[in-house]
N, C-alpha and C. Protein backbone atom coordinates (compact mmCIF):
# COMPACT_ATOMS: atom_id res chain seq x y z
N UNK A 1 -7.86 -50.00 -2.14
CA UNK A 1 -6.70 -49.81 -1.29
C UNK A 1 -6.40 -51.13 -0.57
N UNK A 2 -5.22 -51.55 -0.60
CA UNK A 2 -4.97 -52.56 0.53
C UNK A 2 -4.59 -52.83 1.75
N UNK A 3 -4.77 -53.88 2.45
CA UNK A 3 -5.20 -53.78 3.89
C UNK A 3 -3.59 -53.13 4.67
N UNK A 4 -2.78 -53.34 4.14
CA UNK A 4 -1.38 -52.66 4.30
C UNK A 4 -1.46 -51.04 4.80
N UNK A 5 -2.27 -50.46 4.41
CA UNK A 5 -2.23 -49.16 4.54
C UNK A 5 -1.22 -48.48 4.15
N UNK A 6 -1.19 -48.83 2.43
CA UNK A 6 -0.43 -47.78 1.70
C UNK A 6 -1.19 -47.01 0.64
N UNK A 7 -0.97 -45.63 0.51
CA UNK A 7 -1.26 -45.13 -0.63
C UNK A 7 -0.24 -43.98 -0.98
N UNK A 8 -0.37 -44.29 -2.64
CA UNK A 8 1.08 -43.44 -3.34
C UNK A 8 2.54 -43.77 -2.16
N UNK A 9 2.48 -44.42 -1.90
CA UNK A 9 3.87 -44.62 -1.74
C UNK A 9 3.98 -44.35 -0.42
N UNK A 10 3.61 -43.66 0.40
CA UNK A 10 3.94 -43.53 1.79
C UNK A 10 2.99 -43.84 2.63
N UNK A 11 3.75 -44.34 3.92
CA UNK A 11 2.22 -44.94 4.56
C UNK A 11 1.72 -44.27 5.51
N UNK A 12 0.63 -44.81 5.40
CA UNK A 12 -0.57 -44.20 6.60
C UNK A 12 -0.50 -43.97 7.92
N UNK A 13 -0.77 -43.27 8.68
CA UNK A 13 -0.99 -43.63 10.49
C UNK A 13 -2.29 -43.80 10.54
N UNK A 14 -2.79 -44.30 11.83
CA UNK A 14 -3.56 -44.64 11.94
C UNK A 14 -4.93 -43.31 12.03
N UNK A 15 -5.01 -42.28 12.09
CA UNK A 15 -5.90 -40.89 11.60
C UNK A 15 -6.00 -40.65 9.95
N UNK A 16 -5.55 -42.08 9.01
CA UNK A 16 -5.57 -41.40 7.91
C UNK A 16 -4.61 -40.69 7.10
N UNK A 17 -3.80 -40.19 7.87
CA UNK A 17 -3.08 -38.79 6.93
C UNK A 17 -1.43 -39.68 7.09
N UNK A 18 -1.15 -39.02 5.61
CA UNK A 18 -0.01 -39.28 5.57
C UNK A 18 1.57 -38.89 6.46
N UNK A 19 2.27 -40.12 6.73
CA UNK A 19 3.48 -39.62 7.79
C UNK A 19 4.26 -38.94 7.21
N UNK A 20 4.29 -38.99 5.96
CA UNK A 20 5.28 -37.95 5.11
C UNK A 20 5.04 -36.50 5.74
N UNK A 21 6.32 -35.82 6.02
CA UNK A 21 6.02 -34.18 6.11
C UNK A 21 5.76 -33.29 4.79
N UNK A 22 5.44 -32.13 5.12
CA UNK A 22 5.20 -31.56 3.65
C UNK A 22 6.03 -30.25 4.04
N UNK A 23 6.37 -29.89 3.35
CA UNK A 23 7.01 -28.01 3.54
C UNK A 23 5.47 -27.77 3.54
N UNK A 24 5.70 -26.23 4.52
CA UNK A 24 4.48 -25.72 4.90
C UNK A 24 4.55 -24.60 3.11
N UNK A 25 3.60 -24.12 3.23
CA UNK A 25 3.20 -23.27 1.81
C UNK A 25 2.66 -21.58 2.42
N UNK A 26 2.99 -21.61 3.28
CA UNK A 26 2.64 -20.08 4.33
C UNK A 26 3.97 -19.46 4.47
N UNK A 27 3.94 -18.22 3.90
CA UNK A 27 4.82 -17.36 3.98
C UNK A 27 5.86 -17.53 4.96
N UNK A 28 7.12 -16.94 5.21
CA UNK A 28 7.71 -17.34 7.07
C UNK A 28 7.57 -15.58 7.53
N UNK A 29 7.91 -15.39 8.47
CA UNK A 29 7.58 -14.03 9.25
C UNK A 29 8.79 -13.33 8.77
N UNK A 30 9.13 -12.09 8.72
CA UNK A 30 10.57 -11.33 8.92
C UNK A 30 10.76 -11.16 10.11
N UNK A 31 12.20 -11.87 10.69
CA UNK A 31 12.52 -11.02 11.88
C UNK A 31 12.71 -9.27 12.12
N UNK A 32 12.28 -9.19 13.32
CA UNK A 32 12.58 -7.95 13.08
C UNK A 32 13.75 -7.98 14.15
N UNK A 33 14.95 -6.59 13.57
CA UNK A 33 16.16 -6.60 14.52
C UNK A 33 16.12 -5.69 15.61
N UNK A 34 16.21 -5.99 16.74
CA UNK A 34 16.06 -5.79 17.71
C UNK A 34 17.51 -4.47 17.65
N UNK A 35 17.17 -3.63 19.03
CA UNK A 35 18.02 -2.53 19.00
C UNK A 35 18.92 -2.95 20.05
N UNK A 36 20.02 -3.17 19.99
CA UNK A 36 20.95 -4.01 21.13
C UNK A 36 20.87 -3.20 22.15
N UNK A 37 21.14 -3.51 23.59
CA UNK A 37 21.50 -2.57 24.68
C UNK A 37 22.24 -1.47 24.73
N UNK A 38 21.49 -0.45 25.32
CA UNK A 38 23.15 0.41 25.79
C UNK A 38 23.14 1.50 24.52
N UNK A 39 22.06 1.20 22.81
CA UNK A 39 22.52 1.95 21.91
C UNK A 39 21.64 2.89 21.90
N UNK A 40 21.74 4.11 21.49
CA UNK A 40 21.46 5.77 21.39
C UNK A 40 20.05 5.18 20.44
N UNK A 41 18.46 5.11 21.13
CA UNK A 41 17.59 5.03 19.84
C UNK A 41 17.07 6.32 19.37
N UNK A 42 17.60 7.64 20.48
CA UNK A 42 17.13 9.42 19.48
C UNK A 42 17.73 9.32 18.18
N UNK A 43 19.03 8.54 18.29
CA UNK A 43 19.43 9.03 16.61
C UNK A 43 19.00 9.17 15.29
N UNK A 44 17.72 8.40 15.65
CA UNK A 44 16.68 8.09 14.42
C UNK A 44 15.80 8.86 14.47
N UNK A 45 15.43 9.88 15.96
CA UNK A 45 14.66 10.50 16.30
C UNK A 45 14.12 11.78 15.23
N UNK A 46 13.08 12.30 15.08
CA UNK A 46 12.86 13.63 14.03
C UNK A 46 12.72 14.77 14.87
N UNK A 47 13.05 15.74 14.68
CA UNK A 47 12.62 17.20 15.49
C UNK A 47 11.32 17.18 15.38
N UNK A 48 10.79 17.60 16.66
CA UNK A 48 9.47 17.69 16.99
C UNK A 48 8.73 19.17 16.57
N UNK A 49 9.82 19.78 15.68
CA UNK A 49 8.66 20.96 15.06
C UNK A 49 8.39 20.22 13.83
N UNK A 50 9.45 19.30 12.76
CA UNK A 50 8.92 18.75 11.84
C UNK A 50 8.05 18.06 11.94
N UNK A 51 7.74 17.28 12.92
CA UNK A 51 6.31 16.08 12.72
C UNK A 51 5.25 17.01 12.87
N UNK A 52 5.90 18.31 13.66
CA UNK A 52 4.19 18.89 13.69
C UNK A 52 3.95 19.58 12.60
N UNK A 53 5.11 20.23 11.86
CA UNK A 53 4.44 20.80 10.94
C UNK A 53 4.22 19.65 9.40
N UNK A 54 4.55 18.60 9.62
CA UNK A 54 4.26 17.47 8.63
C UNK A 54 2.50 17.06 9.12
N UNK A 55 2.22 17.42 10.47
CA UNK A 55 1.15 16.60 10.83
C UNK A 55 0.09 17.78 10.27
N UNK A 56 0.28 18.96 10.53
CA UNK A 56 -0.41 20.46 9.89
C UNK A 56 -0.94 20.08 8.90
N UNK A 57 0.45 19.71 7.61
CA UNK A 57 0.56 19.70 5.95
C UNK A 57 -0.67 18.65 5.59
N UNK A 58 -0.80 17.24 6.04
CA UNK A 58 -1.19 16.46 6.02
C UNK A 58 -2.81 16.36 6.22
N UNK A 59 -3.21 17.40 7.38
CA UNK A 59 -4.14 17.89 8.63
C UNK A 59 -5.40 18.86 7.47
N UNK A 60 -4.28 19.48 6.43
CA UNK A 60 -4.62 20.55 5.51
C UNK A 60 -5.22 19.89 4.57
N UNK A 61 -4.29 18.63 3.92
CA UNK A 61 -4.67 18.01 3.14
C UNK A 61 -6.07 16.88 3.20
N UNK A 62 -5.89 16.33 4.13
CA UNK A 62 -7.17 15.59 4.32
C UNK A 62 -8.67 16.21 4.28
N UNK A 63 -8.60 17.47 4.89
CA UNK A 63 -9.72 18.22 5.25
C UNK A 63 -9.60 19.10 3.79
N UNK A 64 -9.30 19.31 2.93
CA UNK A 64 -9.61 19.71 1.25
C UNK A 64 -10.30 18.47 0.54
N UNK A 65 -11.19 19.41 0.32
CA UNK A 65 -12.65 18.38 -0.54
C UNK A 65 -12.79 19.29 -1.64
N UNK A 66 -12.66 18.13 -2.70
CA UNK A 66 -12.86 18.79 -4.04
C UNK A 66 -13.90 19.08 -4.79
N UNK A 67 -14.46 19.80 -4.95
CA UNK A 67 -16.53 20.11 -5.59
C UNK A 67 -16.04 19.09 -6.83
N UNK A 68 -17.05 18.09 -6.73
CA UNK A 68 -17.77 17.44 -7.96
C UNK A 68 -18.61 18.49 -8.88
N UNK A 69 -18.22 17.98 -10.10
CA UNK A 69 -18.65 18.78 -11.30
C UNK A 69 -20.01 17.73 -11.76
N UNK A 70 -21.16 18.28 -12.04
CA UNK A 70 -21.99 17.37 -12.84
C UNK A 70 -22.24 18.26 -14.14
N UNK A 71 -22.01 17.07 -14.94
CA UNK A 71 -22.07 17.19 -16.64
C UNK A 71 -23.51 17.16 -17.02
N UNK A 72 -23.53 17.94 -18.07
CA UNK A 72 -25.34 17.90 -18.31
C UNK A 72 -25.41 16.93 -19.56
N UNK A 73 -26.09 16.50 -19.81
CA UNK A 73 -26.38 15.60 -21.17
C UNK A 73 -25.87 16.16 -22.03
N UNK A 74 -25.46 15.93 -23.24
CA UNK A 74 -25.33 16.34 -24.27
C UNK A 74 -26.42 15.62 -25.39
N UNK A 75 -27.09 14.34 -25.47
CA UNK A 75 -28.20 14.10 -26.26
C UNK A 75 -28.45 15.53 -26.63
């Protein structure tokens, strides 16, 4: 390397690393949209007998355990 402090083409600072920027390679975030002032947020709201009886359905389902079958040899 020469005393210039170049390599590939762009030059050095003094830590080594190149002054060139790089695009970052990390995903970017999604904004999320905010609910403006003043607007109605029940409208999106669910009736509160459906979540409960969705939470029941669900409540039913988790707690069903299925018997394992064991197979006997056939040799």
């Amino acid at each position: 390397m020469k005393e210039g402090g170049k390599k590939s083409g762009g030059k050095l600072k003094e830590d080594g690393h190149n002054s060139l920027s790089k695009e970052s390679t990390a995903p970017r975030k999604k904004k999320q949209c905010a609910v403006p002032a003043g607007k109605d947020v029940s409208m999106h709201a669910l009736p509160q007998d459906f979540i409960e009886k969705q939470r029941a359905y669900f409540a039913e389902i988790d707690a069903f355990e299925l018997p394992e079958e064991e197979v006997d040899s056939v040799d």
